[in-house]
N, C-alpha and C. Protein backbone atom coordinates (compact mmCIF):
# COMPACT_ATOMS: atom_id res chain seq x y z
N UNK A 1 0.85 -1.18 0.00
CA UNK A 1 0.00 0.00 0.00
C UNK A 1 0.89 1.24 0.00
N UNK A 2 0.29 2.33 -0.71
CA UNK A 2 1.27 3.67 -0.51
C UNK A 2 1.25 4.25 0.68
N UNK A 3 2.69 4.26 0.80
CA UNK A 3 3.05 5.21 1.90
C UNK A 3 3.30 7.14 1.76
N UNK A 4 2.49 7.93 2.21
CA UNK A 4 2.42 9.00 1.54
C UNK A 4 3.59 10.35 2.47
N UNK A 5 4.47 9.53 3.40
CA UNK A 5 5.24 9.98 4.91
C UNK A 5 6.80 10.28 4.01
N UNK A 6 6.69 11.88 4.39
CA UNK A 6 7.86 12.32 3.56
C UNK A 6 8.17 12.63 2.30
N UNK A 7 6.76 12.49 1.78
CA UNK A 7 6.31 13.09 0.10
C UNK A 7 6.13 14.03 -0.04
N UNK A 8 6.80 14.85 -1.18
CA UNK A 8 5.69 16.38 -1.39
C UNK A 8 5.47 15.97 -2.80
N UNK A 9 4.68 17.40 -2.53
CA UNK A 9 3.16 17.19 -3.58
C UNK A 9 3.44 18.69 -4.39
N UNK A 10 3.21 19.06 -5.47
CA UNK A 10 2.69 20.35 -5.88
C UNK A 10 1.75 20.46 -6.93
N UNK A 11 1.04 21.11 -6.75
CA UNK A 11 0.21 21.55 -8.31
C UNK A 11 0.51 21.89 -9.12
N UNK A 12 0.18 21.18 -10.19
CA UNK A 12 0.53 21.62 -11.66
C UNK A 12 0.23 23.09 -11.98
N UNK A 13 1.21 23.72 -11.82
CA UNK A 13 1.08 25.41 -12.57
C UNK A 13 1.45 25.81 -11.15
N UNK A 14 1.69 25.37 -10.21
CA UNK A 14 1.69 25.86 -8.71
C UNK A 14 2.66 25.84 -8.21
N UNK A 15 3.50 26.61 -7.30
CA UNK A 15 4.73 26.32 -6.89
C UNK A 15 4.97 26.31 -5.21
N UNK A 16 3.67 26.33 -4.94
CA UNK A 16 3.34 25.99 -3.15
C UNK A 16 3.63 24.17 -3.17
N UNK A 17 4.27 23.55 -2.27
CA UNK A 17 4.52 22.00 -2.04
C UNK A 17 3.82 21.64 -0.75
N UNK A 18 3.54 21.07 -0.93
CA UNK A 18 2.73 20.18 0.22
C UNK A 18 3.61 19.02 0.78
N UNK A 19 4.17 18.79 2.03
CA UNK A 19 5.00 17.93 2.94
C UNK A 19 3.96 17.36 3.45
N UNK A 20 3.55 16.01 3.02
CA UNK A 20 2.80 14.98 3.82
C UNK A 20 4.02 14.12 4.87
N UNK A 21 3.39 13.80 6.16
CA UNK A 21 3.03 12.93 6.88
C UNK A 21 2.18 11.96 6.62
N UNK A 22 2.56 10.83 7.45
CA UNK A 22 1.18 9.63 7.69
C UNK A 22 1.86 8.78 8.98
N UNK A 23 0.48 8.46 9.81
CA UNK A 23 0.69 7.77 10.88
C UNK A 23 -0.36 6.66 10.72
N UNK A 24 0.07 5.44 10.41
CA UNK A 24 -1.38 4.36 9.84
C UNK A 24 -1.78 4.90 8.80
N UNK A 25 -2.97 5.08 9.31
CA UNK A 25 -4.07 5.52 8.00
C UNK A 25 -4.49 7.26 7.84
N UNK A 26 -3.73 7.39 9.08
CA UNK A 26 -3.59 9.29 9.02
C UNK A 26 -3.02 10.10 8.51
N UNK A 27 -3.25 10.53 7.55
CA UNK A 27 -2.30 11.54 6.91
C UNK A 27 -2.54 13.08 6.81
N UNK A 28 -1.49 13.82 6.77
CA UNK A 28 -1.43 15.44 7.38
C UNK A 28 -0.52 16.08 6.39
N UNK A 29 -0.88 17.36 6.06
CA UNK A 29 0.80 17.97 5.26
C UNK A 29 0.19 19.03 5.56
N UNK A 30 1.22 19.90 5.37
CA UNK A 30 1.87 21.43 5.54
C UNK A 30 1.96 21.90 4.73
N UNK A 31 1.31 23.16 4.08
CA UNK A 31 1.44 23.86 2.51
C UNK A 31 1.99 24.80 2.14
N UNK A 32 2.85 25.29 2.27
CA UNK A 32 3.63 26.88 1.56
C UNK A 32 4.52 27.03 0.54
N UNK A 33 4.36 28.41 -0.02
CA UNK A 33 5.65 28.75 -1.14
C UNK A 33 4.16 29.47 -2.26
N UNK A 34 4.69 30.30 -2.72
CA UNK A 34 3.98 30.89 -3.47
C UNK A 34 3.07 31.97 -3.41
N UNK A 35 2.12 31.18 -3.89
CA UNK A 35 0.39 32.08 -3.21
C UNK A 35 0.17 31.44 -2.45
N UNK A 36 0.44 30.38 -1.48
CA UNK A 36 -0.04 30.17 -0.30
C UNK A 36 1.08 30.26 0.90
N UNK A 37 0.52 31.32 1.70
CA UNK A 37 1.33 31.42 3.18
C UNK A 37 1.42 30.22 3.80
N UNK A 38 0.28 29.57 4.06
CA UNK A 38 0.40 28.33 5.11
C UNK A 38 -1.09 28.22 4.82
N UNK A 39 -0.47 26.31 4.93
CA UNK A 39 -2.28 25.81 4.79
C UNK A 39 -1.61 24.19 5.66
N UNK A 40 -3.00 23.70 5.53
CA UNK A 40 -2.90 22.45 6.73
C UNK A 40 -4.09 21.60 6.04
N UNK A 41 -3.57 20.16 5.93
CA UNK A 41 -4.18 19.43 5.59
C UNK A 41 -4.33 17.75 6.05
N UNK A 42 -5.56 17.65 6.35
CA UNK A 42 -5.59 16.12 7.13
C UNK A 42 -6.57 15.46 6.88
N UNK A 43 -6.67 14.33 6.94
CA UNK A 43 -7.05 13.09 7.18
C UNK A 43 -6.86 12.05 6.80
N UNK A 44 -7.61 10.78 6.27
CA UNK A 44 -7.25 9.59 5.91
C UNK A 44 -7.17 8.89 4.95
N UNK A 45 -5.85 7.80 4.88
CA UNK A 45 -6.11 7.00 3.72
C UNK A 45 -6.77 6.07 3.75
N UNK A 46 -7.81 5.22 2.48
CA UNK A 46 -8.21 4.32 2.48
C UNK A 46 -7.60 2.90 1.87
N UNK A 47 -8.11 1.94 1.58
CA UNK A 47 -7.26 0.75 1.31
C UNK A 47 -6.90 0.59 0.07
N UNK A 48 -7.15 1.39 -0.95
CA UNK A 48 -6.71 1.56 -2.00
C UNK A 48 -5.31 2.30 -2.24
N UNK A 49 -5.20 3.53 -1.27
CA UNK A 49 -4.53 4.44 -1.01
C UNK A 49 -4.85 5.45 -1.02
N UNK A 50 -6.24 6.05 -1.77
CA UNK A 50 -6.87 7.40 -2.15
C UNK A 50 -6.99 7.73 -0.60
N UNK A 51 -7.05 9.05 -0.40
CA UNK A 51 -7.08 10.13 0.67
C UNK A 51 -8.55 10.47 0.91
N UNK A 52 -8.78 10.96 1.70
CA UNK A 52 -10.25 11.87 2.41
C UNK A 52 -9.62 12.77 3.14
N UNK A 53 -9.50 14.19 2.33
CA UNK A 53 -8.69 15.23 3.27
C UNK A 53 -9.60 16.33 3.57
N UNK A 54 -9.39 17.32 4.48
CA UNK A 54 -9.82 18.37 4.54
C UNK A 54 -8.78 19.53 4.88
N UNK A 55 -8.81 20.55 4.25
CA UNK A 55 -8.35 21.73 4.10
C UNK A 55 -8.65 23.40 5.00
N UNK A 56 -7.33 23.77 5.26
CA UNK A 56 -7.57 25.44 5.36
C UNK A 56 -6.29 25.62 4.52
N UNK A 57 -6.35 26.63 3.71
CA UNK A 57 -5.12 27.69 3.07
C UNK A 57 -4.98 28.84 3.22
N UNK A 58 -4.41 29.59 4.12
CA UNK A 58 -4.32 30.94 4.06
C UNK A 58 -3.39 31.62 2.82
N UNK A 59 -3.60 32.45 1.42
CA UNK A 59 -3.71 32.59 0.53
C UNK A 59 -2.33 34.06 0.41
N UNK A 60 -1.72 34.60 -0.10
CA UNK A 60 -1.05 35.54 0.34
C UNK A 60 -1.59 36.65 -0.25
N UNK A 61 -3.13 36.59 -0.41
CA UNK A 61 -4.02 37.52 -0.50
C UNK A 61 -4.79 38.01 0.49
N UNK A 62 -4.24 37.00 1.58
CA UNK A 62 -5.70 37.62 2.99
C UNK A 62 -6.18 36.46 3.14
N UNK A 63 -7.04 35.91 1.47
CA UNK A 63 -8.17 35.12 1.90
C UNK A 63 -7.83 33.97 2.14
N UNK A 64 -8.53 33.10 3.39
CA UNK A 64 -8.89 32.22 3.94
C UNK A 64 -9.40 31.32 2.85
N UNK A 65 -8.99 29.93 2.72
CA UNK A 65 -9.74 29.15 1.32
C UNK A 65 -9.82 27.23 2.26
N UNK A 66 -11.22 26.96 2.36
CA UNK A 66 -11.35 25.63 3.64
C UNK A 66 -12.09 24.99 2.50
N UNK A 67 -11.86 23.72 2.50
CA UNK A 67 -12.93 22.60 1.82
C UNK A 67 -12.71 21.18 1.66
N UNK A 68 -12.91 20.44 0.86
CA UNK A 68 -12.65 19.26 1.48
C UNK A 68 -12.03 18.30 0.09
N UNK A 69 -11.33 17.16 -0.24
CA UNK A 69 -10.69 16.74 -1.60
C UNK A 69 -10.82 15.34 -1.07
N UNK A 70 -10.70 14.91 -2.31
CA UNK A 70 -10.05 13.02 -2.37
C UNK A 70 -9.67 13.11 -3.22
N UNK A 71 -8.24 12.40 -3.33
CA UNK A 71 -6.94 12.33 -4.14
C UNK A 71 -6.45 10.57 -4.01
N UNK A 72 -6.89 10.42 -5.28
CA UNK A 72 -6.42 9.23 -5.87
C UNK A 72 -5.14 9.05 -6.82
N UNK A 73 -4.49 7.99 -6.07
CA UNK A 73 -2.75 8.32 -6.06
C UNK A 73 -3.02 7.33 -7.87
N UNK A 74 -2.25 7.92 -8.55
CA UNK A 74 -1.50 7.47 -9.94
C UNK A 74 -0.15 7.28 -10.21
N UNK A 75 0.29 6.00 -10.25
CA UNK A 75 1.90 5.79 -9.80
C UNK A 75 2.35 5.61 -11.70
N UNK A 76 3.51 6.84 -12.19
CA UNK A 76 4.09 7.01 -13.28
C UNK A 76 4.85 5.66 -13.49
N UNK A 77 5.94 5.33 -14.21
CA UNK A 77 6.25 4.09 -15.05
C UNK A 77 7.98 4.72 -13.83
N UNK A 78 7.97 6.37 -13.48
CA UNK A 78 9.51 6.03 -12.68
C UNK A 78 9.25 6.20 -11.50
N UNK A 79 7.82 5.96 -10.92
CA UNK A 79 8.00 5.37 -9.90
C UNK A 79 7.04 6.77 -9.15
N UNK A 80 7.23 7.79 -9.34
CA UNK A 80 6.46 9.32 -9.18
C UNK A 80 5.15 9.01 -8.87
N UNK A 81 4.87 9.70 -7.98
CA UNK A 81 2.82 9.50 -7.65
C UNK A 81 2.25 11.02 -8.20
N UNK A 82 1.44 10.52 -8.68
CA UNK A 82 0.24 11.92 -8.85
C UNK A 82 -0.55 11.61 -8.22
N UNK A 83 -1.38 12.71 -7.94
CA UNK A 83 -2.73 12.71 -7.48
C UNK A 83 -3.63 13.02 -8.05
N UNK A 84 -4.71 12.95 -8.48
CA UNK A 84 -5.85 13.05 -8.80
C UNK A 84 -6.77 13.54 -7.47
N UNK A 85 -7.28 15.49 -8.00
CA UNK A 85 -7.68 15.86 -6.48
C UNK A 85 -8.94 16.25 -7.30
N UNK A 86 -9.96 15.40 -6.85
CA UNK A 86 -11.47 15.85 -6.98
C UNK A 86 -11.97 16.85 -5.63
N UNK A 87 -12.19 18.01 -5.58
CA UNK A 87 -12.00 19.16 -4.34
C UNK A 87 -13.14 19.79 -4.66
N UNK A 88 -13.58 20.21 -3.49
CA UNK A 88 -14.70 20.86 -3.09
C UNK A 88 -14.30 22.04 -2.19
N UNK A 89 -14.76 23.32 -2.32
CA UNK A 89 -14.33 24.71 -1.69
C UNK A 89 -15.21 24.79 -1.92
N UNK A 90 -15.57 25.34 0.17
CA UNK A 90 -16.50 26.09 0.98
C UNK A 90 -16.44 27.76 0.52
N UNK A 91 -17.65 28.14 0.97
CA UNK A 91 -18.53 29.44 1.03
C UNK A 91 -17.10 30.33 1.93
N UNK A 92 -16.86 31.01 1.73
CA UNK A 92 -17.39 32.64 0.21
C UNK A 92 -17.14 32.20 -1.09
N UNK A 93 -15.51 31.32 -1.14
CA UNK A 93 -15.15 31.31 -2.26
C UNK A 93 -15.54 29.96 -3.10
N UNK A 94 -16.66 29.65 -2.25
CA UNK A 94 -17.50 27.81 -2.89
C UNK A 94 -17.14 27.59 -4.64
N UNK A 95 -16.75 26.18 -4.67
CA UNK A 95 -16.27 25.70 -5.87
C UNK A 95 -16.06 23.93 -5.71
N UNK A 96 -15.91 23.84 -6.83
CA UNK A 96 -15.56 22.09 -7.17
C UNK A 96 -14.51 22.19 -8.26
N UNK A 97 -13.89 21.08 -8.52
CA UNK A 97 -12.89 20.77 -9.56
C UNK A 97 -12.24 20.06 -9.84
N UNK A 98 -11.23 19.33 -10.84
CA UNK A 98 -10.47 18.75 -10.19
C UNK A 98 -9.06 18.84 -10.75
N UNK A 99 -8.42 18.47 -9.96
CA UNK A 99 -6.70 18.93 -10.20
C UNK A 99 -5.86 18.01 -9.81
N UNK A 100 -4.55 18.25 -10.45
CA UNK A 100 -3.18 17.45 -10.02
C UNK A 100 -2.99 17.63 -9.45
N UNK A 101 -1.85 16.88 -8.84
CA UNK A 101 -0.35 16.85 -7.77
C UNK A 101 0.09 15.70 -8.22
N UNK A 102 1.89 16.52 -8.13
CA UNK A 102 2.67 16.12 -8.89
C UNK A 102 3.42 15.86 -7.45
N UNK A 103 4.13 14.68 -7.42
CA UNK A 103 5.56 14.51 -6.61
C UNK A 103 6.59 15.05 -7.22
N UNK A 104 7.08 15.61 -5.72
CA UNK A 104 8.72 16.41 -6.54
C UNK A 104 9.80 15.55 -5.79
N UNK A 105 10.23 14.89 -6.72
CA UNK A 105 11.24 14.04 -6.35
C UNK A 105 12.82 14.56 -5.67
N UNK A 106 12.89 15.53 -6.28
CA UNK A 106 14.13 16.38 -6.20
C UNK A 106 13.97 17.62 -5.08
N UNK A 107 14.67 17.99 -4.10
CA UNK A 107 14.25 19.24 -3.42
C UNK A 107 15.36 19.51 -2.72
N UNK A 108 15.30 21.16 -3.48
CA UNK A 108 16.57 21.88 -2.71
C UNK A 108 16.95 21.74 -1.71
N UNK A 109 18.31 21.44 -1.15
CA UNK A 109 18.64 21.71 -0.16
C UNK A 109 18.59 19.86 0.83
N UNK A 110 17.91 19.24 0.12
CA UNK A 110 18.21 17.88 0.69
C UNK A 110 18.76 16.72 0.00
């Protein structure tokens, strides 16, 4: 099963990374760089590996951005996970969609 502890993540076109954790079936990451100051993200994996997360992002616009995703992991031919994030964003800025994440295999400084 995927282990998602010590992965980052970024969005395609995005240059904020996401540092997951996982404890069991718990998983958590930490979001900054870019347009996002700091965001926080948690909850669980299921037995497939897909996620049930929920979200806050504080935006380096002010705004506050909370809602909720499942991200179904897609493992490339070198080994790289994507995600597949079907996401839902809460009221003011309410929305649906869905988007990548890309593993960054490579990262400065380590």
């Amino acid at each position: 099963m995927l282990d998602y502890d010590g992965r980052r993540f970024r969005a395609v076109g995005s240059t904020a990374v996401a540092v997951y954790r996982q404890e069991g079936d718990l998983v958590w990451a930490e979001v900054s760089g870019g347009e996002v100051l700091r965001g926080a993200i948690t909850g669980l994996r299921d037995a497939t590996g897909t996620l049930h997360l929920g979200y806050t992002i504080v935006l380096a616009t002010g705004e506050v951005v909370c809602g909720h995703t499942v991200n179904t992991p897609e493992v490339a031919d070198d080994g790289r996970v994507r995600l597949r994030e079907v996401w839902e964003r809460f009221r003011p800025q309410a929305g649906t969609g869905i988007s990548y994440l890309d593993e960054v295999l490579r990262w400065p400084g380590r």
